[in-house]
PDB file of N, CA and C in Angstrom:
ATOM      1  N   UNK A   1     102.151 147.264  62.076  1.00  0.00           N
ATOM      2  CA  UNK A   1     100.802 147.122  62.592  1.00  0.00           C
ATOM      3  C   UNK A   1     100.352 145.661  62.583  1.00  0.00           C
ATOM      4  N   UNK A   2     100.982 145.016  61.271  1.00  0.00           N
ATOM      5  CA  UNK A   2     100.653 143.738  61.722  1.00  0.00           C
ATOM      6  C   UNK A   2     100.792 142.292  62.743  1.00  0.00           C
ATOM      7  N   UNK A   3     102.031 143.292  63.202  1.00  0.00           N
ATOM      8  CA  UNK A   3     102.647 142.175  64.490  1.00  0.00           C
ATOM      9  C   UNK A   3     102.190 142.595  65.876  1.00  0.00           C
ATOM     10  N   UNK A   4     101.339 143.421  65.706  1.00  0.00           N
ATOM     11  CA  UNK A   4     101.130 144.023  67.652  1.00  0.00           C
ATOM     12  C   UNK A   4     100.601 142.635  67.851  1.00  0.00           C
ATOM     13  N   UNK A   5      99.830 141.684  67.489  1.00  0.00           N
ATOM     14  CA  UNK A   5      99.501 140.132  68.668  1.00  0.00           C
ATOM     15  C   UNK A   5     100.413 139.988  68.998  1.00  0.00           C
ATOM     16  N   UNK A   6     101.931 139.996  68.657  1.00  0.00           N
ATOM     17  CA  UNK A   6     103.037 139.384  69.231  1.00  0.00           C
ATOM     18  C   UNK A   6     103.054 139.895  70.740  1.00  0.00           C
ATOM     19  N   UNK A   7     102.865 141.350  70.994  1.00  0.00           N
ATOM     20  CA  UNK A   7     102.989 141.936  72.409  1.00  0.00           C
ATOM     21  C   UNK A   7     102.075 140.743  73.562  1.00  0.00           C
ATOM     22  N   UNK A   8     101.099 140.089  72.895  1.00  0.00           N
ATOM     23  CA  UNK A   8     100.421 139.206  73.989  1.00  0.00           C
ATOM     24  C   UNK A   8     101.044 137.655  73.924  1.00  0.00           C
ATOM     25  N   UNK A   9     101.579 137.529  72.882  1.00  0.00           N
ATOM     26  CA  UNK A   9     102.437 136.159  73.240  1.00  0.00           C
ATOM     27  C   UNK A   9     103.339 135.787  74.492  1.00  0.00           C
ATOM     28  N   UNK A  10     104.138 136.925  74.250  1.00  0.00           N
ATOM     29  CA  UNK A  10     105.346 136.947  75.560  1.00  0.00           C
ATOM     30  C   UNK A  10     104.535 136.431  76.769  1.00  0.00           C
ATOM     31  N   UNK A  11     103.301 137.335  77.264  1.00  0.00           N
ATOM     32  CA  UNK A  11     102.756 136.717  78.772  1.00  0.00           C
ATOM     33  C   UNK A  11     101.997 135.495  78.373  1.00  0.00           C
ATOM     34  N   UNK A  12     101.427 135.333  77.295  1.00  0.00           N
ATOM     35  CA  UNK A  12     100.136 134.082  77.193  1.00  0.00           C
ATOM     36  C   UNK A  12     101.437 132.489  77.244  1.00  0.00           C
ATOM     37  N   UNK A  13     102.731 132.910  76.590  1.00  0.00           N
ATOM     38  CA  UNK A  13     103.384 131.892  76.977  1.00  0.00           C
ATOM     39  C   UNK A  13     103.794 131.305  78.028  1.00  0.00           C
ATOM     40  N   UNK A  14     104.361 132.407  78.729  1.00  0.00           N
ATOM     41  CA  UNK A  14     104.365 132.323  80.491  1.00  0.00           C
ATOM     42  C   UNK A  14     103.657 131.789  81.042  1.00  0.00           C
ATOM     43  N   UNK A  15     102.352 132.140  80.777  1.00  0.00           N
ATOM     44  CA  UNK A  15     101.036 132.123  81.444  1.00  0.00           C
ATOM     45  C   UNK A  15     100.945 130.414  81.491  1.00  0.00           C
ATOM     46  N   UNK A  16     100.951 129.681  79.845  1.00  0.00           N
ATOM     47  CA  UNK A  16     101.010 128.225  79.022  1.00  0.00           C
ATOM     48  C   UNK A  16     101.992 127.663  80.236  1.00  0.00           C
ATOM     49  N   UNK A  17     103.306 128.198  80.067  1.00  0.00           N
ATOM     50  CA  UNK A  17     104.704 127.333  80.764  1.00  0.00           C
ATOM     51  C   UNK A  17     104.127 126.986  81.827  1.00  0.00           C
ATOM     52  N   UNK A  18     103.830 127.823  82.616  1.00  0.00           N
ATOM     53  CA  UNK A  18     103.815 127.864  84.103  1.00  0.00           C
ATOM     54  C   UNK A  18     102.552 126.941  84.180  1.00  0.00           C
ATOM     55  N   UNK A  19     101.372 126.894  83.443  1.00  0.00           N
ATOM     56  CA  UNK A  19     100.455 126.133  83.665  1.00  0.00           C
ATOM     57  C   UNK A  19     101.268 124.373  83.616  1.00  0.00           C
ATOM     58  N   UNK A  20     101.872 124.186  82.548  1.00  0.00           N
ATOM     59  CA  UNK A  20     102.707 122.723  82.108  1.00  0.00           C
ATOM     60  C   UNK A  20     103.329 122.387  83.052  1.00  0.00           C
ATOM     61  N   UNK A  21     104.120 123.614  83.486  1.00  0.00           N
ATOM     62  CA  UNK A  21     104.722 123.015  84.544  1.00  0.00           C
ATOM     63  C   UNK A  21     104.087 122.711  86.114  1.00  0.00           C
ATOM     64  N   UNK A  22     103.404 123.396  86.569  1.00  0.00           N
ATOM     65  CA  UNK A  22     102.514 122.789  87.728  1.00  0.00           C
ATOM     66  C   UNK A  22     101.582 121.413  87.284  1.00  0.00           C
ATOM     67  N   UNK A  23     101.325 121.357  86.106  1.00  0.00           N
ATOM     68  CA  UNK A  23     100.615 119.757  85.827  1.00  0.00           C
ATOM     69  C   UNK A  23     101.320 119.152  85.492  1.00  0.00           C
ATOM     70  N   UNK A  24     103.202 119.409  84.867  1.00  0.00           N
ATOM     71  CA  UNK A  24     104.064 117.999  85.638  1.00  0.00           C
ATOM     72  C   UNK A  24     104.243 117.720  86.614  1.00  0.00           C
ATOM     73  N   UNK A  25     104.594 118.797  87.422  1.00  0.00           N
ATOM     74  CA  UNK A  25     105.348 118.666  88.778  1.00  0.00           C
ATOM     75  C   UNK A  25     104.224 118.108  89.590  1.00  0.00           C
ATOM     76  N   UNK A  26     102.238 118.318  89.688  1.00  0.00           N
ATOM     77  CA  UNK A  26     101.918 117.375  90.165  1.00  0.00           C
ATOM     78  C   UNK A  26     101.923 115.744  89.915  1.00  0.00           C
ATOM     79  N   UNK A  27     102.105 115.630  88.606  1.00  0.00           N
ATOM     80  CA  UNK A  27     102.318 114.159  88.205  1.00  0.00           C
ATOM     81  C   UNK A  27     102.863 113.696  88.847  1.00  0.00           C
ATOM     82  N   UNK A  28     104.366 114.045  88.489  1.00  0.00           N
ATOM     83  CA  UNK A  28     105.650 113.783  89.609  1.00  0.00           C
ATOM     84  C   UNK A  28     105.732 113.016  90.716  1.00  0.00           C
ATOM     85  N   UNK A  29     104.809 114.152  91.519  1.00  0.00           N
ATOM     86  CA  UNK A  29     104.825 114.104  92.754  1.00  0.00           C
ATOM     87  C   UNK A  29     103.789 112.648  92.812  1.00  0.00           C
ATOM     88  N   UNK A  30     102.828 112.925  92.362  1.00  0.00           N
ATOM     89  CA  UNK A  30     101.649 111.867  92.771  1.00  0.00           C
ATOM     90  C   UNK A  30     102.340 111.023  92.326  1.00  0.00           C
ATOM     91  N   UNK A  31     102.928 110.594  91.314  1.00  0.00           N
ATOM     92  CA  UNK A  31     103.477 109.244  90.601  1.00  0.00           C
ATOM     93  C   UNK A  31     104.867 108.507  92.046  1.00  0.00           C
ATOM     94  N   UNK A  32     105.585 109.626  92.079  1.00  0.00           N
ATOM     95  CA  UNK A  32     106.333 109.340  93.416  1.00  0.00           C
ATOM     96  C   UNK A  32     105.861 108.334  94.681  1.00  0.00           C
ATOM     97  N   UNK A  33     104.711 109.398  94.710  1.00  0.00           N
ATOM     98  CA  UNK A  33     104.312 109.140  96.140  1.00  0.00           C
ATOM     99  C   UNK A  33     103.524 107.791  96.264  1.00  0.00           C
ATOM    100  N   UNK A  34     102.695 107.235  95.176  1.00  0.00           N
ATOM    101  CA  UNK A  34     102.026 106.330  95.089  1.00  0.00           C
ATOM    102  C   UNK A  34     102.347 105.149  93.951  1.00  0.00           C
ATOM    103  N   UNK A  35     103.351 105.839  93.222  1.00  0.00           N
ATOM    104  CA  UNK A  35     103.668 104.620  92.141  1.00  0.00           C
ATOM    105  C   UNK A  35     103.418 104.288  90.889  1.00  0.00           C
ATOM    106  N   UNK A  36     102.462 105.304  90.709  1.00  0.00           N
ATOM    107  CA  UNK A  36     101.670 105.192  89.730  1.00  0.00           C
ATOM    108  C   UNK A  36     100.895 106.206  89.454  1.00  0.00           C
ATOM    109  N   UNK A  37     100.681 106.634  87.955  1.00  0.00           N
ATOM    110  CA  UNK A  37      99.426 107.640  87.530  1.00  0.00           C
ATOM    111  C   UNK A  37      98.288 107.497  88.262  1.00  0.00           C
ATOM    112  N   UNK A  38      97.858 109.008  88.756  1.00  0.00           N
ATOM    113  CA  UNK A  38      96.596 108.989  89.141  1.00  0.00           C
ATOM    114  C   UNK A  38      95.716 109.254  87.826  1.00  0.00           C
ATOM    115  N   UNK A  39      94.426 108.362  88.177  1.00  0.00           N
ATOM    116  CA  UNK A  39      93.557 108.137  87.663  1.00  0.00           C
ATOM    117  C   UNK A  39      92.851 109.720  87.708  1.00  0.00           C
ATOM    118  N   UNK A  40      92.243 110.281  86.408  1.00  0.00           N
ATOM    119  CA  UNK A  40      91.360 111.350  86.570  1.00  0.00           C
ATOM    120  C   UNK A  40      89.860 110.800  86.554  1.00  0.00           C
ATOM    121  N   UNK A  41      89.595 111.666  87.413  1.00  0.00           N
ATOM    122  CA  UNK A  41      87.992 111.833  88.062  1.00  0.00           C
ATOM    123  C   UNK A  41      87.737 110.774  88.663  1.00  0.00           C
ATOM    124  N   UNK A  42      88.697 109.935  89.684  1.00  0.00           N
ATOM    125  CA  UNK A  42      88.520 109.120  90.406  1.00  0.00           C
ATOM    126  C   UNK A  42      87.500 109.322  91.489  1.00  0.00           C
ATOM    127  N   UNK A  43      86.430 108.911  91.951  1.00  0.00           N
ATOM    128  CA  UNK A  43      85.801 108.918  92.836  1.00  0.00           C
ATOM    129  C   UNK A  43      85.929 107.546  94.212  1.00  0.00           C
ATOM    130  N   UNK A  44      85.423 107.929  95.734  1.00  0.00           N
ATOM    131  CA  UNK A  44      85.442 106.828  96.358  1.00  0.00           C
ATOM    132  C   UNK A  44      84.939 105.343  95.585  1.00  0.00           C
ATOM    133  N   UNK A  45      83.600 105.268  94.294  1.00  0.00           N
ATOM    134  CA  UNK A  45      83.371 104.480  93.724  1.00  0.00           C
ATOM    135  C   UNK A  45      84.276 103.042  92.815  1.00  0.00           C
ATOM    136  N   UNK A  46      84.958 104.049  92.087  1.00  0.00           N
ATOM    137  CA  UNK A  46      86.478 104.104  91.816  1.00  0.00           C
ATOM    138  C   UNK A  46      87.493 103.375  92.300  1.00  0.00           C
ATOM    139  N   UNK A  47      87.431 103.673  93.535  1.00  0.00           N
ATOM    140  CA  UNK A  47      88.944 103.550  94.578  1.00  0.00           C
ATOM    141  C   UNK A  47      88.093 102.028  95.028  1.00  0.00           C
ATOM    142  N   UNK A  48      86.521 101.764  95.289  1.00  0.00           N
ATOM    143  CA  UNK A  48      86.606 100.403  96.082  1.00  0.00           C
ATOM    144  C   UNK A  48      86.526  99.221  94.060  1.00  0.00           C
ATOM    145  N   UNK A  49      85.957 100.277  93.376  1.00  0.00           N
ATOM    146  CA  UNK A  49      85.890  98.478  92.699  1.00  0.00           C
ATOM    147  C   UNK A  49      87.619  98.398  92.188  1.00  0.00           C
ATOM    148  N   UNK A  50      88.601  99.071  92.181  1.00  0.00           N
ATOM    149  CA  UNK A  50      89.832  99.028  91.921  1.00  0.00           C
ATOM    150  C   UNK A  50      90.529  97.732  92.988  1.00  0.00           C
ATOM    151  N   UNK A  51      89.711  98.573  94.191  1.00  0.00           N
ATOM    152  CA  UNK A  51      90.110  97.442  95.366  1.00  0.00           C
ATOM    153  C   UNK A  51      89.539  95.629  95.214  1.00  0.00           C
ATOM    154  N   UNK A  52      88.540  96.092  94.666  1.00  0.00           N
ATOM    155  CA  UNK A  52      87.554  94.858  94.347  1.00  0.00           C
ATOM    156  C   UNK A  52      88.627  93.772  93.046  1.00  0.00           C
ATOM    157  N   UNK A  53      88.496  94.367  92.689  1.00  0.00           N
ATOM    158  CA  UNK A  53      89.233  94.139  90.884  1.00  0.00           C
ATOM    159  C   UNK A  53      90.758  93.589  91.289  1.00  0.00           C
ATOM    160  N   UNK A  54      91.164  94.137  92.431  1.00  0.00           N
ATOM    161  CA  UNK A  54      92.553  93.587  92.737  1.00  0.00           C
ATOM    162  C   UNK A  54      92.828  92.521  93.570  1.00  0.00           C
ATOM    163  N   UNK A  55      92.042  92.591  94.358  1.00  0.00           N
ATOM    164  CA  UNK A  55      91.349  91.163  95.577  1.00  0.00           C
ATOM    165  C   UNK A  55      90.827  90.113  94.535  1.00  0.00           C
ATOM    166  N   UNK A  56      90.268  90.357  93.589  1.00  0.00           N
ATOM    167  CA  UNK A  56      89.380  89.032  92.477  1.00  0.00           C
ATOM    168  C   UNK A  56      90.661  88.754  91.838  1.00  0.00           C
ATOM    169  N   UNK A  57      91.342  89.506  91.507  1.00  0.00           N
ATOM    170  CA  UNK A  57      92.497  89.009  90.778  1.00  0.00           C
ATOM    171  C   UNK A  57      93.479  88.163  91.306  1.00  0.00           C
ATOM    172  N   UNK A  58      93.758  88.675  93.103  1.00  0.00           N
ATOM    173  CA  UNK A  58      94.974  87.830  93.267  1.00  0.00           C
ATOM    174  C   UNK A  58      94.042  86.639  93.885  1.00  0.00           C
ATOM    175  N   UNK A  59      93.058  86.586  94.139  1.00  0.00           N
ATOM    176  CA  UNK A  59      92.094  85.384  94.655  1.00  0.00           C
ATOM    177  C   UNK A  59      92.225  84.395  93.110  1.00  0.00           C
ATOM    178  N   UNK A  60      92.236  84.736  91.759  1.00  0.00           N
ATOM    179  CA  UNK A  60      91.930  83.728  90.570  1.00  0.00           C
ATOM    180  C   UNK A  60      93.491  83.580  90.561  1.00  0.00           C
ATOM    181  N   UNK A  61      94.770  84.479  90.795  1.00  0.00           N
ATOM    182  CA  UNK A  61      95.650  83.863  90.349  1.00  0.00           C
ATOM    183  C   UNK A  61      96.299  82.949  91.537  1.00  0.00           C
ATOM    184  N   UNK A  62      95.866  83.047  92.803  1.00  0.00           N
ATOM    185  CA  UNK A  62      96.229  82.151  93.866  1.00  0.00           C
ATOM    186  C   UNK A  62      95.214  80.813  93.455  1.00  0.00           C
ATOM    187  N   UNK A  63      93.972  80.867  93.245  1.00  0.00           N
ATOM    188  CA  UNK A  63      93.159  79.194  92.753  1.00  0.00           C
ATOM    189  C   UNK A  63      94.089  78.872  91.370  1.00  0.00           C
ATOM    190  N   UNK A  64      94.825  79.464  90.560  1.00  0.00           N
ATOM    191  CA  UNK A  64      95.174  79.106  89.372  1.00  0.00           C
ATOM    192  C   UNK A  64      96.320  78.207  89.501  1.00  0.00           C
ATOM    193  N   UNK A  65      97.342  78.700  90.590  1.00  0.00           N
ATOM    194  CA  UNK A  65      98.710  78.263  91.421  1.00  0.00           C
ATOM    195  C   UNK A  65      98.281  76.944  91.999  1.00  0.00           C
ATOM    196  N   UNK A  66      97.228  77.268  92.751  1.00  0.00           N
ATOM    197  CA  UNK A  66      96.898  76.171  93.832  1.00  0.00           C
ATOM    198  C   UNK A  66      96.379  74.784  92.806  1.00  0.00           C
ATOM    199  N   UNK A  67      95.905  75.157  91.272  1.00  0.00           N
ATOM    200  CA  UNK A  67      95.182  74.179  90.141  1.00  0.00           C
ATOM    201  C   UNK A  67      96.648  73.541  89.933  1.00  0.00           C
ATOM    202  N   UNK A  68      97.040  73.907  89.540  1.00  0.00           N
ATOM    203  CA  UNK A  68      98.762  73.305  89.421  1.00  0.00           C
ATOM    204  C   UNK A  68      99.274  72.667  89.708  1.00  0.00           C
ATOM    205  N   UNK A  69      99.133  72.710  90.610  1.00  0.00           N
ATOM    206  CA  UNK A  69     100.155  72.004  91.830  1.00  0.00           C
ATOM    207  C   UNK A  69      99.439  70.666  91.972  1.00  0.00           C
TER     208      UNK A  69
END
C-alpha cells in the first residue's frame, strides 16, 4: 500500500522527458540557426537596443583603432 505513488511516476516521467527534450531540441535548433542562445522574453525593445549596443561598440572600437594609428 505504500508504493501505489510509484504507479504515477512511470507517466509523470515521460511526461518530465518529453518536456526536456522539446526545450533542448528547441535550443538546438535556435542556437543553430542563429548562433547563439536566445535571449528569454526578448521583446522588439530588446532586439533594437542590442542593435544599438552593437553599432556603439564597433563605432568605439573602430575610433580606438583609428587613436592608434
Amino acid at each position: 500500500m505504500n508504493f501505489i505513488f510509484l504507479e504515477a511516476m512511470l507517466p509523470l516521467g515521460i511526461i518530465a522527458g518529453a518536456l526536456c527534450v522539446m526545450g533542448a531540441s528547441q535550443h538546438f535548433i535556435h542556437k543553430s540557426a542563429y548562433g547563439r542562445p536566445k535571449h528569454v522574453r526578448s521583446d522588439k525593445w530588446d532586439v533594437a537596443m542590442d542593435r544599438r549596443d552593437r553599432s556603439l561598440m564597433e563605432a568605439a572600437a573602430s575610433m580606438k583603432k583609428s587613436m592608434a594609428n
